[in-house]
C-alpha atoms as a PDB file:
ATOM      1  CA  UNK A   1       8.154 -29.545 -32.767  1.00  0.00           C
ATOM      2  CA  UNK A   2       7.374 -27.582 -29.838  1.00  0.00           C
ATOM      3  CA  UNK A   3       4.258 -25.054 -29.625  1.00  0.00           C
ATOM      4  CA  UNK A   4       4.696 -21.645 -28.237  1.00  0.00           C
ATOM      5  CA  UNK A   5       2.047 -20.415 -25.889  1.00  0.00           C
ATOM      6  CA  UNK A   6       0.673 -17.347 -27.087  1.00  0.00           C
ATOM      7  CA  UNK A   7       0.660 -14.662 -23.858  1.00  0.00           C
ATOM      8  CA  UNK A   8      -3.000 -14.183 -23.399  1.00  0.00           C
ATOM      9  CA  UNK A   9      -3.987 -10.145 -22.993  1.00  0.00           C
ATOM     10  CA  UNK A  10      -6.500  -9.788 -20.538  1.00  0.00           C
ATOM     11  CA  UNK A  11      -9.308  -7.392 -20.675  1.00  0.00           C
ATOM     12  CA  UNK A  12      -9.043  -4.570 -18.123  1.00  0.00           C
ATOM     13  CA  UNK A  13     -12.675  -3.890 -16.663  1.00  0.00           C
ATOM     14  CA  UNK A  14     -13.545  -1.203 -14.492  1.00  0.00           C
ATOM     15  CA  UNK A  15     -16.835  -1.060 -12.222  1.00  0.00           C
ATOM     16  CA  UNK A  16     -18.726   2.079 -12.414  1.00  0.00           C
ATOM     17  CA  UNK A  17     -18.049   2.726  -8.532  1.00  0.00           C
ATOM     18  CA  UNK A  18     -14.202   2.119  -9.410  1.00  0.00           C
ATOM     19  CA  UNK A  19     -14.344   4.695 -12.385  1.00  0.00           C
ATOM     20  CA  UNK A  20     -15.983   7.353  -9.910  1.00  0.00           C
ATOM     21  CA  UNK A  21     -12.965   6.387  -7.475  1.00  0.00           C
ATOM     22  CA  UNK A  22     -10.331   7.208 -10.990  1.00  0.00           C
ATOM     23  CA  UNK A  23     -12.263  10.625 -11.078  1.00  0.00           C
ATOM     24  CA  UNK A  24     -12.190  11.571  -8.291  1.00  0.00           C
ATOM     25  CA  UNK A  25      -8.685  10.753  -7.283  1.00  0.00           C
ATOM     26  CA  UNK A  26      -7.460  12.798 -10.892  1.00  0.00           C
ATOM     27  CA  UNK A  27      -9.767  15.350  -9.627  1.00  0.00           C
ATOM     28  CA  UNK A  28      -8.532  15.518  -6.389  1.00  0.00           C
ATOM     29  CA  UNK A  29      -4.905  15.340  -7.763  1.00  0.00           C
ATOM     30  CA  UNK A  30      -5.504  18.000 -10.465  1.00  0.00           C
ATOM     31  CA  UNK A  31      -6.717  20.460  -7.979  1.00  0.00           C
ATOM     32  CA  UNK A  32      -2.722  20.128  -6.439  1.00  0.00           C
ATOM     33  CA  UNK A  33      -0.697  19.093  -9.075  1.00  0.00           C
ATOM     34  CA  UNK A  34      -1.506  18.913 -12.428  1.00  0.00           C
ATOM     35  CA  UNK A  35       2.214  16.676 -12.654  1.00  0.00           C
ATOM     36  CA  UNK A  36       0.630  14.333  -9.751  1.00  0.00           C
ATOM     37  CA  UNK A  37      -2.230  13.886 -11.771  1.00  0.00           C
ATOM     38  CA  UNK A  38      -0.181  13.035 -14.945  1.00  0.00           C
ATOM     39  CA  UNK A  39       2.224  10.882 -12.837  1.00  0.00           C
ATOM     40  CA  UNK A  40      -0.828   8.768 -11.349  1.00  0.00           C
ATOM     41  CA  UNK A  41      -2.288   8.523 -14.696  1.00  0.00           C
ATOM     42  CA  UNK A  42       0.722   7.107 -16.248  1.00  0.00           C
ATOM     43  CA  UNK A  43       1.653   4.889 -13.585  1.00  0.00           C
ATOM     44  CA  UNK A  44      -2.084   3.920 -13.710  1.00  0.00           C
ATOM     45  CA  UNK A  45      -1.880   2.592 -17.663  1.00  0.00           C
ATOM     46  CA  UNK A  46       1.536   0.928 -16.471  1.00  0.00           C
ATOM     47  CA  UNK A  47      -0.208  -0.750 -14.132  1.00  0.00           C
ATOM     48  CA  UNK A  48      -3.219  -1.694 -16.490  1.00  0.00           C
ATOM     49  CA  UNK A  49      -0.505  -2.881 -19.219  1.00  0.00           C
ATOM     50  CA  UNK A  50       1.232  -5.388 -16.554  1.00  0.00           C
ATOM     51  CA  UNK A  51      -1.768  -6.627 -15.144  1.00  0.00           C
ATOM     52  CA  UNK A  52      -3.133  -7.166 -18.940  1.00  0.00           C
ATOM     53  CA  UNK A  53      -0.045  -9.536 -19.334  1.00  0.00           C
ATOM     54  CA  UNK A  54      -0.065 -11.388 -15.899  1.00  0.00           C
ATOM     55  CA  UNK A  55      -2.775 -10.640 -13.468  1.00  0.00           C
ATOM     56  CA  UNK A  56      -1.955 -13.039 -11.073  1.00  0.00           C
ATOM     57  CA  UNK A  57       1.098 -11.799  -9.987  1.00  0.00           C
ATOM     58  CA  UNK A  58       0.057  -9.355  -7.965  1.00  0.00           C
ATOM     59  CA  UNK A  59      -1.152 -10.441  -4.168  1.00  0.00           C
ATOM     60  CA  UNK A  60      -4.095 -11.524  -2.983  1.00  0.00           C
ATOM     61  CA  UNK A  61      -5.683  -9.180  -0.302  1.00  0.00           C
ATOM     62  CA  UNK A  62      -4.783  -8.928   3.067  1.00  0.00           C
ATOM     63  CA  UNK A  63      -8.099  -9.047   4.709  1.00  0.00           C
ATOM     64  CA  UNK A  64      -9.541 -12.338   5.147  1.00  0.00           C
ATOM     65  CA  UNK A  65     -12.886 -11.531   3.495  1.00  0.00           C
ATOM     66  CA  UNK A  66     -11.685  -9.934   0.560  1.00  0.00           C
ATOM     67  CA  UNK A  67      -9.185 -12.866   0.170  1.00  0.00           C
ATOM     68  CA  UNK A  68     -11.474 -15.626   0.564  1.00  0.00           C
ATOM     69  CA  UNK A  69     -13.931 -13.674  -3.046  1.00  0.00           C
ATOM     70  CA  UNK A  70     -10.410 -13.455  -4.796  1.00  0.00           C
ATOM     71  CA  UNK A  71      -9.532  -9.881  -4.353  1.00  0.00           C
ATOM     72  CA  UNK A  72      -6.122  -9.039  -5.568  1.00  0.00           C
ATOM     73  CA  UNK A  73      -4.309  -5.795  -4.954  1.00  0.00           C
ATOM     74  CA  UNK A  74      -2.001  -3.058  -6.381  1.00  0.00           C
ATOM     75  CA  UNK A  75      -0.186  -0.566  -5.746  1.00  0.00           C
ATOM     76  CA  UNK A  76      -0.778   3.118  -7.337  1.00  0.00           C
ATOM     77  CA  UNK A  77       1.511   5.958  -5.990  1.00  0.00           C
ATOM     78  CA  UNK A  78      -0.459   6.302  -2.667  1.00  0.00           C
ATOM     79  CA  UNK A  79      -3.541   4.092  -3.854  1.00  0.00           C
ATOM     80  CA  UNK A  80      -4.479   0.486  -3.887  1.00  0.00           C
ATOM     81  CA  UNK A  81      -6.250  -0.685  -6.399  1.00  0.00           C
ATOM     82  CA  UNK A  82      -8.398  -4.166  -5.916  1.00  0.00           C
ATOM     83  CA  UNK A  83      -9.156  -6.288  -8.712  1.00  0.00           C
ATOM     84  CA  UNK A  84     -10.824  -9.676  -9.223  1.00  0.00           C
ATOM     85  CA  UNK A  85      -9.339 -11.946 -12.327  1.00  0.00           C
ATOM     86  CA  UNK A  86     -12.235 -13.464 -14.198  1.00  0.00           C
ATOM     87  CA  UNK A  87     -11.599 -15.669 -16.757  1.00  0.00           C
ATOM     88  CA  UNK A  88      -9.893 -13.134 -19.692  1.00  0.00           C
ATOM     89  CA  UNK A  89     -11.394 -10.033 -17.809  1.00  0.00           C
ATOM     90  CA  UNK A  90      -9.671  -8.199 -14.890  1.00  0.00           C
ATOM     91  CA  UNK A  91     -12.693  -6.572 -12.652  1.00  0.00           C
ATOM     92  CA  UNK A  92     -11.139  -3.089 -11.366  1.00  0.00           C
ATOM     93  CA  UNK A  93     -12.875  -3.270  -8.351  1.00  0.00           C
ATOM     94  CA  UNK A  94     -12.215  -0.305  -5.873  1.00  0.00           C
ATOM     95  CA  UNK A  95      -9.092   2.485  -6.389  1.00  0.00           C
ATOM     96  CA  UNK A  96      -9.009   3.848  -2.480  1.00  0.00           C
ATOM     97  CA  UNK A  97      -6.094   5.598  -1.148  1.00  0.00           C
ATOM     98  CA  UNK A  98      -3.677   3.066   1.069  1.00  0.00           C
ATOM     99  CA  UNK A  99      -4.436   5.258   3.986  1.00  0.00           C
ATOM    100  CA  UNK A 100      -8.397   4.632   4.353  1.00  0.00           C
ATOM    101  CA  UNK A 101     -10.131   2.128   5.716  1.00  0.00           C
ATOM    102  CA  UNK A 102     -10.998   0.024   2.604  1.00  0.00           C
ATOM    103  CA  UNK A 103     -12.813  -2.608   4.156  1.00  0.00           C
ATOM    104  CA  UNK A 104     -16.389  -1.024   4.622  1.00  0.00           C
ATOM    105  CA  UNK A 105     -16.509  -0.042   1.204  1.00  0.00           C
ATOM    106  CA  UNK A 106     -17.219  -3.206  -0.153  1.00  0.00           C
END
């Protein structure tokens, strides 16, 4: 008889300073487009689902640094979105738009 491994939901965390970037980037997007806001939202709890399921499949990051403490990253419309896998918790770290430089902010 053959067990089945049960898929193992991981808990999605989010750091204070990565809940003030969520609120201010629906802010920001609200103050636009109240559609962009509900697009990044819902692409947002996609995200959140997937990464629930399998958070390793998304890449580590690019800069050495953040690499070498575990950082992962993922993509959000025009945002990244860094995360550390800990265990059965997924630490939201930062949500910064691709476009910034990210790598002071940590």
């Amino acid at each position: 008889m053959t067990k089945h491994n049960k898929m193992t939901k991981h808990n999605i965390r989010y750091l204070p300073v990565a809940e003030d970037d969520l609120n201010e980037i629906v802010d920001y997007l609200l103050e636009h487009s109240q559609q962009a806001a509900s697009n990044f939202v819902d692409d947002l709890e996609r995200l959140e689902e997937h990464l629930s399921l399998f958070p390793k499949t998304s890449p580590l990051a690019k800069d050495r640094i953040l690499r070498d403490k575990g950082y992962r990253t993922a993509i959000v419309g025009r945002y990244i979105l860094f995360y550390i896998v800990d265990g059965n918790d997924v630490f939201v770290m930062r949500i910064i738009h691709g476009k910034r430089n990210y790598v002071d902010l940590f």
